[in-house]
C-alpha atoms as a PDB file:
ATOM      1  CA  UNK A   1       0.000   0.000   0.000  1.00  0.00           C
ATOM      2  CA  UNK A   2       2.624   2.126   0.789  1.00  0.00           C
ATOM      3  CA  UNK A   3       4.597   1.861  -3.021  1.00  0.00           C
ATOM      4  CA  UNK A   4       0.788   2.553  -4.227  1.00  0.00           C
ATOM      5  CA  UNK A   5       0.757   5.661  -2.247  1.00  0.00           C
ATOM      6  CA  UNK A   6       4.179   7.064  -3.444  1.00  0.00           C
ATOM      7  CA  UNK A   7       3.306   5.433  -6.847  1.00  0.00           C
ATOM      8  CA  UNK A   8       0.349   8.411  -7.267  1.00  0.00           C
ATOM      9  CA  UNK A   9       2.041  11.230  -5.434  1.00  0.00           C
ATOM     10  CA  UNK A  10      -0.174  11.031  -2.585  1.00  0.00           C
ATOM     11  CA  UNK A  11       2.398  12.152  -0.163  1.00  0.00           C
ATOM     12  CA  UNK A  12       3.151  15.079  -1.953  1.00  0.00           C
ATOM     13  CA  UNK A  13      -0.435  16.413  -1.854  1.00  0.00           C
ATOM     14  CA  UNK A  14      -1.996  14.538   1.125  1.00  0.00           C
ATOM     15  CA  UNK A  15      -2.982  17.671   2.651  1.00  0.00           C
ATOM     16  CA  UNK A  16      -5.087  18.809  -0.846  1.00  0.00           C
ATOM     17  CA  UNK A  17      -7.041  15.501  -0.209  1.00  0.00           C
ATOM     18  CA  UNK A  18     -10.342  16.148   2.373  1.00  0.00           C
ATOM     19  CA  UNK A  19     -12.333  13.424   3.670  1.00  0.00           C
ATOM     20  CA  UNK A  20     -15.354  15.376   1.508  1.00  0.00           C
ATOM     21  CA  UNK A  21     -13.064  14.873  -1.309  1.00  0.00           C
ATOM     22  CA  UNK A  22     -13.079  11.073  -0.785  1.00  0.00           C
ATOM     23  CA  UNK A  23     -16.350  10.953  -0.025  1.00  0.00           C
ATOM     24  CA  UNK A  24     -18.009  12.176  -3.070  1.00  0.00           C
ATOM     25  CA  UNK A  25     -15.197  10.120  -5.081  1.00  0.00           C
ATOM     26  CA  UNK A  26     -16.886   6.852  -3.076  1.00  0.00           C
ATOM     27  CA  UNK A  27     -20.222   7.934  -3.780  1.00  0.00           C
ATOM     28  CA  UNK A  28     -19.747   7.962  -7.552  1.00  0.00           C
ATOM     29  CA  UNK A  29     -18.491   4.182  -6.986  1.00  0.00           C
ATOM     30  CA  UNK A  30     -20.513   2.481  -4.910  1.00  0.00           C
ATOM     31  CA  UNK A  31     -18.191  -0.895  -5.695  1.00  0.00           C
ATOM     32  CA  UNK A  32     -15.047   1.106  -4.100  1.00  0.00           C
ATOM     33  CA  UNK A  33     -16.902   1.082  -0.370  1.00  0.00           C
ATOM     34  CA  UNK A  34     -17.314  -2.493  -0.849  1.00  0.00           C
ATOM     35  CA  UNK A  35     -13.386  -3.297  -1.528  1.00  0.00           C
ATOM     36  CA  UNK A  36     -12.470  -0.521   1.098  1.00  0.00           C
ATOM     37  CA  UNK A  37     -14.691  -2.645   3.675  1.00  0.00           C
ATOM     38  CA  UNK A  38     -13.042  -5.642   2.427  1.00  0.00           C
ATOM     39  CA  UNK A  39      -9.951  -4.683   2.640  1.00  0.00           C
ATOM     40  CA  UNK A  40     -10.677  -3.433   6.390  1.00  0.00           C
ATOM     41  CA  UNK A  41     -11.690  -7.215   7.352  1.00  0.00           C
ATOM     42  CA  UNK A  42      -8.888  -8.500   5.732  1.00  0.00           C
ATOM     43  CA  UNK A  43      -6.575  -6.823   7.993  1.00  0.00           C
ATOM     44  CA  UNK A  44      -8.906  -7.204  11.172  1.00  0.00           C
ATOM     45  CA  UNK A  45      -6.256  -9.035  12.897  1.00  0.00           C
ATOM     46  CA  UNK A  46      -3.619  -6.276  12.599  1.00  0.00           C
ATOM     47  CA  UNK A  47      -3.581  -2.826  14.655  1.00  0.00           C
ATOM     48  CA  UNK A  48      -4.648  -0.197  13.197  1.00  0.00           C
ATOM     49  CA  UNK A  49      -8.029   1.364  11.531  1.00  0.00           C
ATOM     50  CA  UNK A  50     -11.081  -0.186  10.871  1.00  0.00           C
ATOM     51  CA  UNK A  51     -14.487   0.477   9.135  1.00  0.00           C
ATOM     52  CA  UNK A  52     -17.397  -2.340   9.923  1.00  0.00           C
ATOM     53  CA  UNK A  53     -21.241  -2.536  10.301  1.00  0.00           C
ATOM     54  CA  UNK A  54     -21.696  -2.637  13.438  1.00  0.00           C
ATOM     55  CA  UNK A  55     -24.577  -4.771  15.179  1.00  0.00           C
ATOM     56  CA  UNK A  56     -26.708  -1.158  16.068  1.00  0.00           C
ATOM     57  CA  UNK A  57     -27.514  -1.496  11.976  1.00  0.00           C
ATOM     58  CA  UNK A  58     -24.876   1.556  11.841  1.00  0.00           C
ATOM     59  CA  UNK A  59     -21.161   1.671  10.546  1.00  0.00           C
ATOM     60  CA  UNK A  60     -18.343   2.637  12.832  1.00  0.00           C
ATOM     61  CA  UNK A  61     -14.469   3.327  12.455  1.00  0.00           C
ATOM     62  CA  UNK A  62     -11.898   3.127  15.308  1.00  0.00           C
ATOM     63  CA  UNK A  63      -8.529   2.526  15.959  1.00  0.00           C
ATOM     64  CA  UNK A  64      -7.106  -0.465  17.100  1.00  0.00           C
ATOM     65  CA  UNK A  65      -3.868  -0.589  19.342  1.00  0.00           C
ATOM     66  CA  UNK A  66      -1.593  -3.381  19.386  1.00  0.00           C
ATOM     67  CA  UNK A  67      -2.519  -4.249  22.600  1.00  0.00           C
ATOM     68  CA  UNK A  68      -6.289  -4.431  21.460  1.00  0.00           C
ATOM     69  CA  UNK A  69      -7.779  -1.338  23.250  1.00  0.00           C
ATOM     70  CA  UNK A  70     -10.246   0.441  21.273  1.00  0.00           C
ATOM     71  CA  UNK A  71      -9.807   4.255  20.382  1.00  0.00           C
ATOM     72  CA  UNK A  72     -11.369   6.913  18.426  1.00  0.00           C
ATOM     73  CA  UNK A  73     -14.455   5.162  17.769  1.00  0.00           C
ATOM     74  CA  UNK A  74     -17.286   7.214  15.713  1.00  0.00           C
ATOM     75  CA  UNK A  75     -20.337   5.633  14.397  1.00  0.00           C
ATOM     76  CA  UNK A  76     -22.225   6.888  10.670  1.00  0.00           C
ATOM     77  CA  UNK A  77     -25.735   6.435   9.732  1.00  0.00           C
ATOM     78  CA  UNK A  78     -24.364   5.862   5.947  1.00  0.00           C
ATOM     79  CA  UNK A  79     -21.425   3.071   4.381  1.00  0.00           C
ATOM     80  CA  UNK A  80     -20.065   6.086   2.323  1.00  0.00           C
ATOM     81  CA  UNK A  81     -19.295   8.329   5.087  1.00  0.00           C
ATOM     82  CA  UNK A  82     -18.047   5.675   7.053  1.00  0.00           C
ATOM     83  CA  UNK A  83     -15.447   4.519   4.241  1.00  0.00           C
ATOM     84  CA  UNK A  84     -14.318   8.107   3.866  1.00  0.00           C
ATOM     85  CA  UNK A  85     -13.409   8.496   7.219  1.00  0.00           C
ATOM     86  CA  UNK A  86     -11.902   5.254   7.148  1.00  0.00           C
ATOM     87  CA  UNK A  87      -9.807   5.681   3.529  1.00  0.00           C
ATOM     88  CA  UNK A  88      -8.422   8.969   4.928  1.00  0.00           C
ATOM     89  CA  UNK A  89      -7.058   8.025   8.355  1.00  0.00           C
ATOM     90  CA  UNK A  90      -5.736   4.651   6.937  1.00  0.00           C
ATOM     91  CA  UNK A  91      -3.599   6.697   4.214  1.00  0.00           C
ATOM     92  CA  UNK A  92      -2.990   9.040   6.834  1.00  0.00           C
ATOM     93  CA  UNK A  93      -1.945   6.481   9.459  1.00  0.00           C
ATOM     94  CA  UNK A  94       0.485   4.568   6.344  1.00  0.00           C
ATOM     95  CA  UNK A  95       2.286   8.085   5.398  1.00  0.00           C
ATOM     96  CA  UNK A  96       2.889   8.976   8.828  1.00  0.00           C
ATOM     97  CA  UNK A  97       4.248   4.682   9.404  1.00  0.00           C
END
């Protein structure tokens, strides 16, 4: 993910790149919140962030610590805004590795 990110510049213009920005780019592909979700569960046994539907009929994000504690949980109404908060804190979280 990482040689993906340098691959399109990312780092160089992370900070031109809003969570509203990925939002309406996942709402024009409604295929790209199911791989981002999928790609969430895949790494479900490594720290880090997560996006999931959560048993409330709601999807959350959070960050998992390497010890397992739970932080910076929030909880959306809607899979899109859920995925965008996800997809920017995970590219966030590998820049800053």
């Amino acid at each position: 993910m990482f040689s993906l990110l340098e691959a399109t510049g990312y780092f160089g213009f992370h900070n031109q790149i809003s969570e509203p920005d990925i939002r309406a780019a996942l709402g024009r592909c409604p295929q790209c919140v199911e791989e981002w979700m999928q790609y969430s569960e895949d790494k479900r046994t490594m720290s880090g962030w997560y996006v999931a539907h959560n048993d409330e009929g709601c999807y959350e994000i959070g960050y998992l610590t390497e010890r397992g504690d739970l932080q910076q949980r929030l909880v959306y109404k809607e899979n899109v805004d859920a995925c965008a908060a996800f997809v920017k804190r995970e590219l966030e979280n590998i820049r800053l590795g």
